[in-house]
C-alpha atoms as a PDB file:
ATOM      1  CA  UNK A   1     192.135 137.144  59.892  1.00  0.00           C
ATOM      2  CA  UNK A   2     190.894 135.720  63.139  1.00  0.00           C
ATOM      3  CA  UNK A   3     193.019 135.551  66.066  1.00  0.00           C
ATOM      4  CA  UNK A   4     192.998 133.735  69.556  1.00  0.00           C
ATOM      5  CA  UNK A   5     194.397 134.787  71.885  1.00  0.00           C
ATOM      6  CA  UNK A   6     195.100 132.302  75.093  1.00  0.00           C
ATOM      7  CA  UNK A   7     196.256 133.572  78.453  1.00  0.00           C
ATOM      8  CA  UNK A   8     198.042 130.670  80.281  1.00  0.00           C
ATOM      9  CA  UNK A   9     196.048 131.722  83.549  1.00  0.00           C
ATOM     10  CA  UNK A  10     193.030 131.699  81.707  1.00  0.00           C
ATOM     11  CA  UNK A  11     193.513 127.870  80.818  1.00  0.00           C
ATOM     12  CA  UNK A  12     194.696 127.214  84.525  1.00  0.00           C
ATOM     13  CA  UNK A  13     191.467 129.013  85.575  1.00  0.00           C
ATOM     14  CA  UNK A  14     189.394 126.283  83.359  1.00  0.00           C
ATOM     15  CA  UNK A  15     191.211 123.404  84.257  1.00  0.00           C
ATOM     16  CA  UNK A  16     191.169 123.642  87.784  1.00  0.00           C
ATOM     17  CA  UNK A  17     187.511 124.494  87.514  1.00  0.00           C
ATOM     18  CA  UNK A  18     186.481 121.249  85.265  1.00  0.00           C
ATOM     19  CA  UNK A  19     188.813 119.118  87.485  1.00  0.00           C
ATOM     20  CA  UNK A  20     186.399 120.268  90.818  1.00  0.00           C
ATOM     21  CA  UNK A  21     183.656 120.126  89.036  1.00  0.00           C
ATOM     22  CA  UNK A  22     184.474 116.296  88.579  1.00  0.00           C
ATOM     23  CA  UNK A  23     185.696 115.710  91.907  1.00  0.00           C
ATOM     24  CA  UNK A  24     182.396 117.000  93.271  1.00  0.00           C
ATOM     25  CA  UNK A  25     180.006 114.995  90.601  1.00  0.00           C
ATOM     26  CA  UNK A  26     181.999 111.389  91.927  1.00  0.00           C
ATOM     27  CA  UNK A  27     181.627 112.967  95.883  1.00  0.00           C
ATOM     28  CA  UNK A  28     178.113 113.652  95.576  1.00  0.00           C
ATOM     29  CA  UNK A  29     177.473 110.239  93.630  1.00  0.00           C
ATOM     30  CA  UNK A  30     179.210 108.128  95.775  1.00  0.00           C
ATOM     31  CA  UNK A  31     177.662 109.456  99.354  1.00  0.00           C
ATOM     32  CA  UNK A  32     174.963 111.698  98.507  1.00  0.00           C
ATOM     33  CA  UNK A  33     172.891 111.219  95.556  1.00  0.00           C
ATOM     34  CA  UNK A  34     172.651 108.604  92.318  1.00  0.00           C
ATOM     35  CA  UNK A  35     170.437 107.788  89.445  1.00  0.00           C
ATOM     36  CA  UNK A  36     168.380 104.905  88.430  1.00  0.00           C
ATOM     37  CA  UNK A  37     166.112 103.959  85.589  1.00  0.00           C
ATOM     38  CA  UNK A  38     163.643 101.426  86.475  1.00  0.00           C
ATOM     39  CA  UNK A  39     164.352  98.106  83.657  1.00  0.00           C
ATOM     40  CA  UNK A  40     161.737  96.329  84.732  1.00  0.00           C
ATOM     41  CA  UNK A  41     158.272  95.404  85.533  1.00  0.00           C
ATOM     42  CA  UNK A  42     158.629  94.412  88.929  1.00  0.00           C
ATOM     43  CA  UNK A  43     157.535  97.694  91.088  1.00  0.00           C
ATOM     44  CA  UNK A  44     154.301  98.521  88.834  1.00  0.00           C
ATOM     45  CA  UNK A  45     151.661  99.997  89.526  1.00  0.00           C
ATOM     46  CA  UNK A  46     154.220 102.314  91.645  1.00  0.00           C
ATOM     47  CA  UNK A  47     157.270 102.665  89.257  1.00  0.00           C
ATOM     48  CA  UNK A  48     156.281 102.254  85.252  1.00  0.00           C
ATOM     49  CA  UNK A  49     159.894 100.732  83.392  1.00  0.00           C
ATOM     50  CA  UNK A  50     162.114 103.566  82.169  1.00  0.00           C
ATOM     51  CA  UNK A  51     161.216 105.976  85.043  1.00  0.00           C
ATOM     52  CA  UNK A  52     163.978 107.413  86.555  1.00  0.00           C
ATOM     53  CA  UNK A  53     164.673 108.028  89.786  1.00  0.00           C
ATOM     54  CA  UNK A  54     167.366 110.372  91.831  1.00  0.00           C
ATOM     55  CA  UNK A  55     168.393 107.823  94.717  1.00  0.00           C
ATOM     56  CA  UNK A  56     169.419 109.667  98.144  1.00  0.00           C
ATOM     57  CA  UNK A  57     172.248 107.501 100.722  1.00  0.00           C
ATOM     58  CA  UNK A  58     172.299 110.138 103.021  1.00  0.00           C
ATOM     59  CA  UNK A  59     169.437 108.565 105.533  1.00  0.00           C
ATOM     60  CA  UNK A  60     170.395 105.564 105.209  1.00  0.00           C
ATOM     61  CA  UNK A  61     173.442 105.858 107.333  1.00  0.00           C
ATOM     62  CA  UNK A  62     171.825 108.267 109.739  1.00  0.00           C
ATOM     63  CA  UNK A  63     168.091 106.880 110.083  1.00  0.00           C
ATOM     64  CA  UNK A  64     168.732 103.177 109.137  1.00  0.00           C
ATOM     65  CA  UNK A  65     165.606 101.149 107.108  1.00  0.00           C
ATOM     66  CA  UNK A  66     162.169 101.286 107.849  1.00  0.00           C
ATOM     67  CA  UNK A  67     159.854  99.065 106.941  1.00  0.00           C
ATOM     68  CA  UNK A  68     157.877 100.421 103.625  1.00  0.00           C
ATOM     69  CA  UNK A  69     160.785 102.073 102.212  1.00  0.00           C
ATOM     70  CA  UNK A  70     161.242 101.881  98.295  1.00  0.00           C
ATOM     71  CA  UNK A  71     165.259 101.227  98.434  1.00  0.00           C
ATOM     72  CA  UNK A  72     168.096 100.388  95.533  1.00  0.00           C
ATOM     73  CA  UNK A  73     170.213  97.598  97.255  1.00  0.00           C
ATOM     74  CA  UNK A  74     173.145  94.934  95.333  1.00  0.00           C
ATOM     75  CA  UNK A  75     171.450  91.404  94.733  1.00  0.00           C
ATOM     76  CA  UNK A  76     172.312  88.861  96.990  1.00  0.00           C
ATOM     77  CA  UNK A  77     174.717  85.651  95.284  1.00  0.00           C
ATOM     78  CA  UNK A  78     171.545  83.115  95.342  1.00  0.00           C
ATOM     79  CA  UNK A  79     169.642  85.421  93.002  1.00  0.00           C
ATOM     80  CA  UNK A  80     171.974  85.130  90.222  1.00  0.00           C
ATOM     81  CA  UNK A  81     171.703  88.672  89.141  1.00  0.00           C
ATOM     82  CA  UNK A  82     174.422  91.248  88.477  1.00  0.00           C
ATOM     83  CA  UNK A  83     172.678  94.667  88.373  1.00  0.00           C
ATOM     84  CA  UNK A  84     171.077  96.939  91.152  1.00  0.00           C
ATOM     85  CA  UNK A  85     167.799  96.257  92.159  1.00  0.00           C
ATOM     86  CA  UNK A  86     164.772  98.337  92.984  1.00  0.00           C
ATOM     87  CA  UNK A  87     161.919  96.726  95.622  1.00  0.00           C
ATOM     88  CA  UNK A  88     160.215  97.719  98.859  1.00  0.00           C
ATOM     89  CA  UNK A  89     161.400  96.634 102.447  1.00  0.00           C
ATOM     90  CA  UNK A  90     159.116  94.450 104.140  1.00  0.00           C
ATOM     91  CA  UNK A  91     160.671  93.254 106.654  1.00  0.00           C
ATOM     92  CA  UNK A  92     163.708  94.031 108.776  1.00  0.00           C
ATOM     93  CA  UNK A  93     166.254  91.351 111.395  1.00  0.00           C
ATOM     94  CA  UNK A  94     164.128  89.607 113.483  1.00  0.00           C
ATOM     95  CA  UNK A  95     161.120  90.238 111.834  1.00  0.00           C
ATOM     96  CA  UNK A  96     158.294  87.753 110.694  1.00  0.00           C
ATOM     97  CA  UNK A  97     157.057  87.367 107.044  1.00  0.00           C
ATOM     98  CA  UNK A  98     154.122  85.163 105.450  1.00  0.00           C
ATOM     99  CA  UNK A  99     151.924  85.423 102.331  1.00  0.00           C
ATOM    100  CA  UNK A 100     149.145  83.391 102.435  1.00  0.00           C
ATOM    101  CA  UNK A 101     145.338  83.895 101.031  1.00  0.00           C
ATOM    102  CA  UNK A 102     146.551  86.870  98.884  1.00  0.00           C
ATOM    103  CA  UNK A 103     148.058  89.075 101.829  1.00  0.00           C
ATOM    104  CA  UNK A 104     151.251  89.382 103.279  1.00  0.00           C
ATOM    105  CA  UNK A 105     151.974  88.915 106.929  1.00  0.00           C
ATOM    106  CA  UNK A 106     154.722  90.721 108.761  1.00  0.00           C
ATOM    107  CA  UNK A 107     155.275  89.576 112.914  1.00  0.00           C
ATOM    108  CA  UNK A 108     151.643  88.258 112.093  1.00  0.00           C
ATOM    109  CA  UNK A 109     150.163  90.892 111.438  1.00  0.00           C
ATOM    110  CA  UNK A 110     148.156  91.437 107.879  1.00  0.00           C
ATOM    111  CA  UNK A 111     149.896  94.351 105.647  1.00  0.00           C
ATOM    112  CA  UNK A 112     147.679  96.962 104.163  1.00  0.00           C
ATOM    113  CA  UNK A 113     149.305  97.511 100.733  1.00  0.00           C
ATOM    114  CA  UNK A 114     147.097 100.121  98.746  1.00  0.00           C
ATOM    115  CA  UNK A 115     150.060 100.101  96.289  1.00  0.00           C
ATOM    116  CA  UNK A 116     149.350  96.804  95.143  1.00  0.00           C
ATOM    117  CA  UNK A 117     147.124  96.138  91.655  1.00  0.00           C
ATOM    118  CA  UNK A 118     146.166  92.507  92.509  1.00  0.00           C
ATOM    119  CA  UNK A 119     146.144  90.131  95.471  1.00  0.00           C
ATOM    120  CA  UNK A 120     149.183  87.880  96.108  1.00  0.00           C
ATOM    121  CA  UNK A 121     148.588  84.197  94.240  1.00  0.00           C
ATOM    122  CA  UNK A 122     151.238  82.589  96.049  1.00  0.00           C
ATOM    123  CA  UNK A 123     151.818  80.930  99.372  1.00  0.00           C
ATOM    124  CA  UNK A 124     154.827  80.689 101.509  1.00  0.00           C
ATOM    125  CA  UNK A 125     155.026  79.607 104.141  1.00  0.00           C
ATOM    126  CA  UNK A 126     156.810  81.712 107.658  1.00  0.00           C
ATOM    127  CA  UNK A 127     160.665  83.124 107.165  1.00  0.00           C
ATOM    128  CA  UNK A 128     162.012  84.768 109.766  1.00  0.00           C
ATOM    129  CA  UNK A 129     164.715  87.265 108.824  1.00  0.00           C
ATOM    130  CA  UNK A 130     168.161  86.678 110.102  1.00  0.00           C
ATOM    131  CA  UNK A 131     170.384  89.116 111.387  1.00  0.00           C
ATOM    132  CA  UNK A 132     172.259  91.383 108.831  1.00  0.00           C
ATOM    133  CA  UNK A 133     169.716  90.441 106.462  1.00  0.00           C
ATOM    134  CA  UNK A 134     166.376  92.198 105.008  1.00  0.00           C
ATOM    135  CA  UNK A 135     163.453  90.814 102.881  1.00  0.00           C
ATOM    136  CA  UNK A 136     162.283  92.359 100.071  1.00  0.00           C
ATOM    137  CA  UNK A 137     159.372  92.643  97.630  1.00  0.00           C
ATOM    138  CA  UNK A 138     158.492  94.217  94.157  1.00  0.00           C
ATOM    139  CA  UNK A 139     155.057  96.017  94.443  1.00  0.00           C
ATOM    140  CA  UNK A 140     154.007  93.777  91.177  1.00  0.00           C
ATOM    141  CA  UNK A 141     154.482  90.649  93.421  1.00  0.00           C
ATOM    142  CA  UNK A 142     153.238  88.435  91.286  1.00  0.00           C
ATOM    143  CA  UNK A 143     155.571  89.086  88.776  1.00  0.00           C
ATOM    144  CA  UNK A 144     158.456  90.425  90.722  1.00  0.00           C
ATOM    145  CA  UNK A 145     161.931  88.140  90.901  1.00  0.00           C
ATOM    146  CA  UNK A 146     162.794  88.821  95.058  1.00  0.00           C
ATOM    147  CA  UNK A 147     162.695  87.767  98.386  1.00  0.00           C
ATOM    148  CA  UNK A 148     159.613  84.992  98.146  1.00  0.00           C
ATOM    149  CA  UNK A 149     161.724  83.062  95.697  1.00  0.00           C
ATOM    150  CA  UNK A 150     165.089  83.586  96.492  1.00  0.00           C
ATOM    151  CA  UNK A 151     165.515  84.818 100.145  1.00  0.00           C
ATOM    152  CA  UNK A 152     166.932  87.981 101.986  1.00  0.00           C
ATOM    153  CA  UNK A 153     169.234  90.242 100.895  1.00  0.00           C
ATOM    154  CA  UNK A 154     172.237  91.398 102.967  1.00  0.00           C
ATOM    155  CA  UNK A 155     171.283  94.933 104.856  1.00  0.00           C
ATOM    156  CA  UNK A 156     174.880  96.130 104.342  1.00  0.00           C
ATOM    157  CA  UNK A 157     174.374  95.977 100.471  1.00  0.00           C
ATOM    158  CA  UNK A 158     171.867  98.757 100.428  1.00  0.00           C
ATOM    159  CA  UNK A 159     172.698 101.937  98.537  1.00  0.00           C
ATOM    160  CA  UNK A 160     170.287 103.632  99.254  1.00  0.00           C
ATOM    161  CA  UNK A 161     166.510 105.178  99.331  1.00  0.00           C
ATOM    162  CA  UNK A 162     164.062 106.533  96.496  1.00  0.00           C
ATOM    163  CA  UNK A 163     163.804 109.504  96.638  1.00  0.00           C
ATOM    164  CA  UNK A 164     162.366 111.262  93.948  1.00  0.00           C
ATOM    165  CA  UNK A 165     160.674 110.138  90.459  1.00  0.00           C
ATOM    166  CA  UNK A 166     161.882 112.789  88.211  1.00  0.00           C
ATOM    167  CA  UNK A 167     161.260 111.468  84.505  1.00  0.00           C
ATOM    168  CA  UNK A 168     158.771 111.162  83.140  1.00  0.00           C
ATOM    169  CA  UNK A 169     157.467 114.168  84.313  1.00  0.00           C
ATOM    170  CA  UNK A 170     153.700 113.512  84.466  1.00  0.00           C
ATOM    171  CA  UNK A 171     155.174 110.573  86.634  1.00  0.00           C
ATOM    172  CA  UNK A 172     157.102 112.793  89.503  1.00  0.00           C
ATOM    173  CA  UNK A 173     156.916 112.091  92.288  1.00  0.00           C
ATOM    174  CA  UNK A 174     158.565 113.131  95.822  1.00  0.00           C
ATOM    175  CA  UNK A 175     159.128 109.671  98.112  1.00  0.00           C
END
């Protein structure tokens, strides 16, 4: 016949080690590190939909935004969405932004955007960002749902930066 045999401290030993090892998965996903897979189209040619990315919030609260930054932020109200949303930061409080004859202008100043597969084939005209506020863009602007159609997003409700692409792997990528 087969026996078991369980030691009482041996199923202490377990639990307390599964009950840390969940404490520390909801630490490190709340302040350190998350995961995201891309649903949509908006951020090709850079992200393809269904790549997954690890998402890093340390920097954020240590190094702020910089313009250029591939970030995972809640939708403002006006856009009507629900779920976390992937774009780039173009333009930070205080800051400038046009597009107009298929480039973008930040403070004026035309954007060089080698990430982009086409030209921009809209026109808006000058926002300037208020404070507490950011404006952002999918890299497939002319089919990306953001900023140029329904404004800036709230700087507080970023959660953070890409950091890595890590699926698929022919895809990774270090940000």
């Amino acid at each position: 016949m087969f026996s078991i045999n369980i030691n009482k401290q041996e199923i202490k030993e377990w639990v307390v080690t599964i009950v840390v090892a969940l404490v520390l998965v909801v630490i490190i996903r709340t302040f350190v590190l998350d995961t995201r897979i891309v649903p949509t189209t908006s951020m090709v040619p850079t992200i393809q939909p269904g790549d997954r990315l690890f998402v890093e919030k340390i920097t954020l609260r240590f190094q702020g935004l910089e313009r250029g930054e591939v970030i995972v932020f809640k939708p403002p109200t006006q856009s009507a969405l629900t779920d976390d949303l992937i774009k780039r930061l173009i333009a930070l409080p205080g800051d400038t932004v046009e597009t107009k004859g298929g480039k973008l202008y930040v403070n004026g100043v035309p954007q060089d955007e080698p990430y982009l597969a086409e030209p921009i084939q809209y026109t808006r005209p000058i926002v300037t960002v208020k404070p507490g506020e950011i404006y952002v863009m999918g890299d497939n602007r002319n089919r990306s749902y953001d900023s140029h159609e329904w404004g800036c997003a709230a700087i507080d409700d970023v959660k953070g930066k890409a950091l890595l692409t890590y699926w698929p792997l022919n895809r990774m990528r270090l940000w």
